[in-house]
C-alpha atoms as a PDB file:
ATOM      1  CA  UNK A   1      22.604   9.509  -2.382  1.00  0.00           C
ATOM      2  CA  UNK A   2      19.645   9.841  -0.143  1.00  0.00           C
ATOM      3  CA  UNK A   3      18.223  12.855   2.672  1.00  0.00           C
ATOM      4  CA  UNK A   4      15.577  12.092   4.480  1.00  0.00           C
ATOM      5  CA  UNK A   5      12.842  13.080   1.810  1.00  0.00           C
ATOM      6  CA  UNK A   6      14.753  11.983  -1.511  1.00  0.00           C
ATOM      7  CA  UNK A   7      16.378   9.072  -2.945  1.00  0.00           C
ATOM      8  CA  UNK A   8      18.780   9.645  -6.388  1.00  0.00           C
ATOM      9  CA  UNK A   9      18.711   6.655  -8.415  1.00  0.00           C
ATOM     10  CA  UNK A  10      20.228   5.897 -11.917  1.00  0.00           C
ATOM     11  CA  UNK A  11      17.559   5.190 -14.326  1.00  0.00           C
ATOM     12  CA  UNK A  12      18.770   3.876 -17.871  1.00  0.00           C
ATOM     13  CA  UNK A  13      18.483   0.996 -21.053  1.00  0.00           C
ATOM     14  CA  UNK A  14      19.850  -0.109 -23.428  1.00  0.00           C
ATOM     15  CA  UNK A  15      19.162  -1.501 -27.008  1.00  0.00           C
ATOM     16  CA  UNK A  16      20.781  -3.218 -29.703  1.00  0.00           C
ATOM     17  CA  UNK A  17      19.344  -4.372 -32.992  1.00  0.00           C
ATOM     18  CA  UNK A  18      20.344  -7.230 -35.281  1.00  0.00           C
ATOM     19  CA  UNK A  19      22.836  -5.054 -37.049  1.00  0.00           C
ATOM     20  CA  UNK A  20      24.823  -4.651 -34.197  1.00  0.00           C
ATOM     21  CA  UNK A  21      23.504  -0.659 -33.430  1.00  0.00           C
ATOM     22  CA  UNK A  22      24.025  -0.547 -29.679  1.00  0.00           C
ATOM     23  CA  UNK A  23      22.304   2.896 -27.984  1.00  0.00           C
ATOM     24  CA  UNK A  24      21.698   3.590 -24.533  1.00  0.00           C
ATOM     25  CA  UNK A  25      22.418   5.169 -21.492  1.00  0.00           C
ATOM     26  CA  UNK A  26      22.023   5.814 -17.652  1.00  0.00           C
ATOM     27  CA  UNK A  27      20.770   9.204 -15.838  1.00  0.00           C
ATOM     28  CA  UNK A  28      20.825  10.318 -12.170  1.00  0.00           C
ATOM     29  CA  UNK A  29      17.424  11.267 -10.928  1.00  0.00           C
ATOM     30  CA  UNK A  30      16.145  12.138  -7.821  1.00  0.00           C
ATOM     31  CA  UNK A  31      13.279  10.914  -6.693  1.00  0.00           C
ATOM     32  CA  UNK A  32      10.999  12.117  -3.642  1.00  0.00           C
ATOM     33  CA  UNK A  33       9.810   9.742  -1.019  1.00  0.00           C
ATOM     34  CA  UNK A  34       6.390  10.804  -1.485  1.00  0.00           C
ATOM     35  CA  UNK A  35       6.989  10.114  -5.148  1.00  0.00           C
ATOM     36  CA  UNK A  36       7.539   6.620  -4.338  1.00  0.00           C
ATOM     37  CA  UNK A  37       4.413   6.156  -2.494  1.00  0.00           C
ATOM     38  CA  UNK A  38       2.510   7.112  -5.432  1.00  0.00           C
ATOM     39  CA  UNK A  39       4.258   4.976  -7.871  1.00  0.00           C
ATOM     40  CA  UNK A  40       3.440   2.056  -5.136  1.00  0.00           C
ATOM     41  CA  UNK A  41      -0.351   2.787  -4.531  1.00  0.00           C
ATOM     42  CA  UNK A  42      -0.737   2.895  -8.524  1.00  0.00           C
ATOM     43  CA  UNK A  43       1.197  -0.542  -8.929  1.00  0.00           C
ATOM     44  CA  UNK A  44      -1.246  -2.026  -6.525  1.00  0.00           C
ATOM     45  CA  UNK A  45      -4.057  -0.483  -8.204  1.00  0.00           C
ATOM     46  CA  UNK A  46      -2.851  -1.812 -11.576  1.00  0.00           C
ATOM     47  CA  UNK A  47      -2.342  -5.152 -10.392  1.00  0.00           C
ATOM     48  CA  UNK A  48      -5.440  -5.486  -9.118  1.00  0.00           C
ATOM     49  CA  UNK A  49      -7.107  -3.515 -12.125  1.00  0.00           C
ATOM     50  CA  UNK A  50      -5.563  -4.688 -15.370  1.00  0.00           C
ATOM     51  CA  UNK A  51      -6.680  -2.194 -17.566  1.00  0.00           C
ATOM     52  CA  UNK A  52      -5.235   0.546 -15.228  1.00  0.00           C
ATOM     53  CA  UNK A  53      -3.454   3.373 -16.586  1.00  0.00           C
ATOM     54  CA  UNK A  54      -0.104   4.184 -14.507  1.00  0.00           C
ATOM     55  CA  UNK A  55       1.351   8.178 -14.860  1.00  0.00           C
ATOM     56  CA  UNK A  56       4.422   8.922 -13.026  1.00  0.00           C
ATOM     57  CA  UNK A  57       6.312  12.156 -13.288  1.00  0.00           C
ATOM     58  CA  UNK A  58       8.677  12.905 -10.123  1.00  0.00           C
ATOM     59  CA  UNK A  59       8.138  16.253  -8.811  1.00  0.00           C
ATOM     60  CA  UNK A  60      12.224  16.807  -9.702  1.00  0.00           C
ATOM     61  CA  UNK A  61      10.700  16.579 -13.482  1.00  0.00           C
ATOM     62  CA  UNK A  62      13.592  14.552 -14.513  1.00  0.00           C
ATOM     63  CA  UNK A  63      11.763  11.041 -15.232  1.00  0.00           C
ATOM     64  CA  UNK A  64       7.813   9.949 -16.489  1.00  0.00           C
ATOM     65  CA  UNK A  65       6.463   6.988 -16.755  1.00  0.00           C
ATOM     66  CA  UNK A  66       3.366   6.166 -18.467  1.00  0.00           C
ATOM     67  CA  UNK A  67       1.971   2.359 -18.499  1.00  0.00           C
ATOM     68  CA  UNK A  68      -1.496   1.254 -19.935  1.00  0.00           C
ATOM     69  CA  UNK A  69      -2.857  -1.733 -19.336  1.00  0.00           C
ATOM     70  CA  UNK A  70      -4.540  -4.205 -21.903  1.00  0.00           C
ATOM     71  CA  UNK A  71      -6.906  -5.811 -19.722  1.00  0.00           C
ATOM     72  CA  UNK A  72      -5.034  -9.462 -20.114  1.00  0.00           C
ATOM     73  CA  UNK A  73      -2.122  -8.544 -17.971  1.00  0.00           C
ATOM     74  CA  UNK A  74       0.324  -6.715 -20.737  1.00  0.00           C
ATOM     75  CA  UNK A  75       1.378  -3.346 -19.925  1.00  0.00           C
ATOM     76  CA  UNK A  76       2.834  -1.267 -22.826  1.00  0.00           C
ATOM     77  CA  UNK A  77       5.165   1.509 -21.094  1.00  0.00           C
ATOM     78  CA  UNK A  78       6.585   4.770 -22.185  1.00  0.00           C
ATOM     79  CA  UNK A  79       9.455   6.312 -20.414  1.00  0.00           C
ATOM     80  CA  UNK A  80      11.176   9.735 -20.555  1.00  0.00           C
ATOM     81  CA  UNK A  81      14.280  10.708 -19.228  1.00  0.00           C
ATOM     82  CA  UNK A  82      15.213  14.248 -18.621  1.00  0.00           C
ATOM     83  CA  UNK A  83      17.811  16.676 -16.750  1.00  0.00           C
ATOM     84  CA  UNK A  84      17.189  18.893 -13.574  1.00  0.00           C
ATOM     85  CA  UNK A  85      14.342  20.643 -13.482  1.00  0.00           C
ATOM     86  CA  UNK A  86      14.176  22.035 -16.573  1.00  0.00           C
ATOM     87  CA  UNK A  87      12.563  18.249 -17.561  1.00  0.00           C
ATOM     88  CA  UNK A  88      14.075  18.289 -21.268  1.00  0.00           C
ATOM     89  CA  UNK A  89      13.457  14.706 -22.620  1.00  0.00           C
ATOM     90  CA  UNK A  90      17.351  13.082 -23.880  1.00  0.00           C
ATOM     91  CA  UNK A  91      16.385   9.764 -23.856  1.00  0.00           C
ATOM     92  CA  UNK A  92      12.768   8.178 -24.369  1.00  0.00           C
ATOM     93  CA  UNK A  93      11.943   4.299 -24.441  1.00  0.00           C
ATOM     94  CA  UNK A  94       9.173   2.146 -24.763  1.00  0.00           C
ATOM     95  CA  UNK A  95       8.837  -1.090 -22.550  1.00  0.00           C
ATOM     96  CA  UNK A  96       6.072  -3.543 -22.785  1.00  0.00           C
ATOM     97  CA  UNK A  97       5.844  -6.285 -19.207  1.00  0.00           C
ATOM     98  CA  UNK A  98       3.232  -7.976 -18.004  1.00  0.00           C
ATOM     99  CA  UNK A  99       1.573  -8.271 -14.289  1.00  0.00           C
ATOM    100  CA  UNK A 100       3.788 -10.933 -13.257  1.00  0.00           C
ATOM    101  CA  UNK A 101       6.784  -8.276 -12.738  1.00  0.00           C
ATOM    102  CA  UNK A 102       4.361  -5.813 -10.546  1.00  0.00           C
ATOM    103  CA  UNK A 103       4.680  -7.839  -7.316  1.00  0.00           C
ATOM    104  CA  UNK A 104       8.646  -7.771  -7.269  1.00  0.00           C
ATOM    105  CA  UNK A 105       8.571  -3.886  -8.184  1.00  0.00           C
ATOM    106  CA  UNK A 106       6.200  -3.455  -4.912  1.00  0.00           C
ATOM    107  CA  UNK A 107       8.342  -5.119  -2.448  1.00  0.00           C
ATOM    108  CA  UNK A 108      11.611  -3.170  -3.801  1.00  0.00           C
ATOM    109  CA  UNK A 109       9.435  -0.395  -2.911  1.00  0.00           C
ATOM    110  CA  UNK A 110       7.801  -1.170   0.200  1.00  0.00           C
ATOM    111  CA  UNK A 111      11.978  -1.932   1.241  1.00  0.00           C
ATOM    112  CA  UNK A 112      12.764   1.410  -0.200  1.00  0.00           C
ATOM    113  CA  UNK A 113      10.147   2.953   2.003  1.00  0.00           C
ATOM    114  CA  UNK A 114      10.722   1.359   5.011  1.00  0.00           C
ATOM    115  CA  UNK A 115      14.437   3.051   4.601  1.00  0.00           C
ATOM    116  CA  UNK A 116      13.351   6.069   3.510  1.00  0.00           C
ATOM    117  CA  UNK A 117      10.037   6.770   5.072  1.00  0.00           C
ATOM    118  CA  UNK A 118       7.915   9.853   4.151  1.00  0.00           C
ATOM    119  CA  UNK A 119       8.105  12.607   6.075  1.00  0.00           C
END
């Protein structure tokens, strides 16, 4: 679902462990263009700047993001996923990537952008 100054998106994971636990889950969030831009201008920052520290909280209040980076190209991530605006935290999950993944995460959202421009 989009209007001309929000995108929703599902935003989930999933686990499993070697005794065959399986957890996860997938949330709607919405997610404001201007948002977006953000999240983009820090990606390029932290790709340029490995030891950049990425914070990304929606203004909707339903998703964060916080990424710091080692200075050798590993990012350790921490994600939150909440309802509405009341931003309770149901899910939480911790992703580590390194630099190599940042390029392809700009171009989905330069593509996003260009078809759902700020306004």
């Amino acid at each position: 679902m989009a209007n001309d100054r929000a995108v929703t998106v599902r935003v989930g994971h999933e686990a499993s462990s070697f005794i065959a636990l399986r957890t996860g889950g997938s949330f709607p969030i919405t997610i404001e263009t201007h948002d977006l831009a953000q999240l983009r201008r820090q990606l390029i920052e932290a790709h340029d700047d490995l030891r950049a520290t990425i914070s990304f909280a929606p203004s909707s209040g339903s998703f964060s993001l916080v990424a710091e980076g080692d200075g050798r190209g590993h990012y350790a991530m921490r994600c939150g996923v909440g309802r509405g605006s009341r931003g309770v935290t149901i899910s939480s999950f911790d992703i580590e990537c390194d630099q190599s993944y940042l390029p392809a995460i700009i171009e989905e959202l330069d593509a996003a952008l260009e078809r759902f421009p700020v306004r």
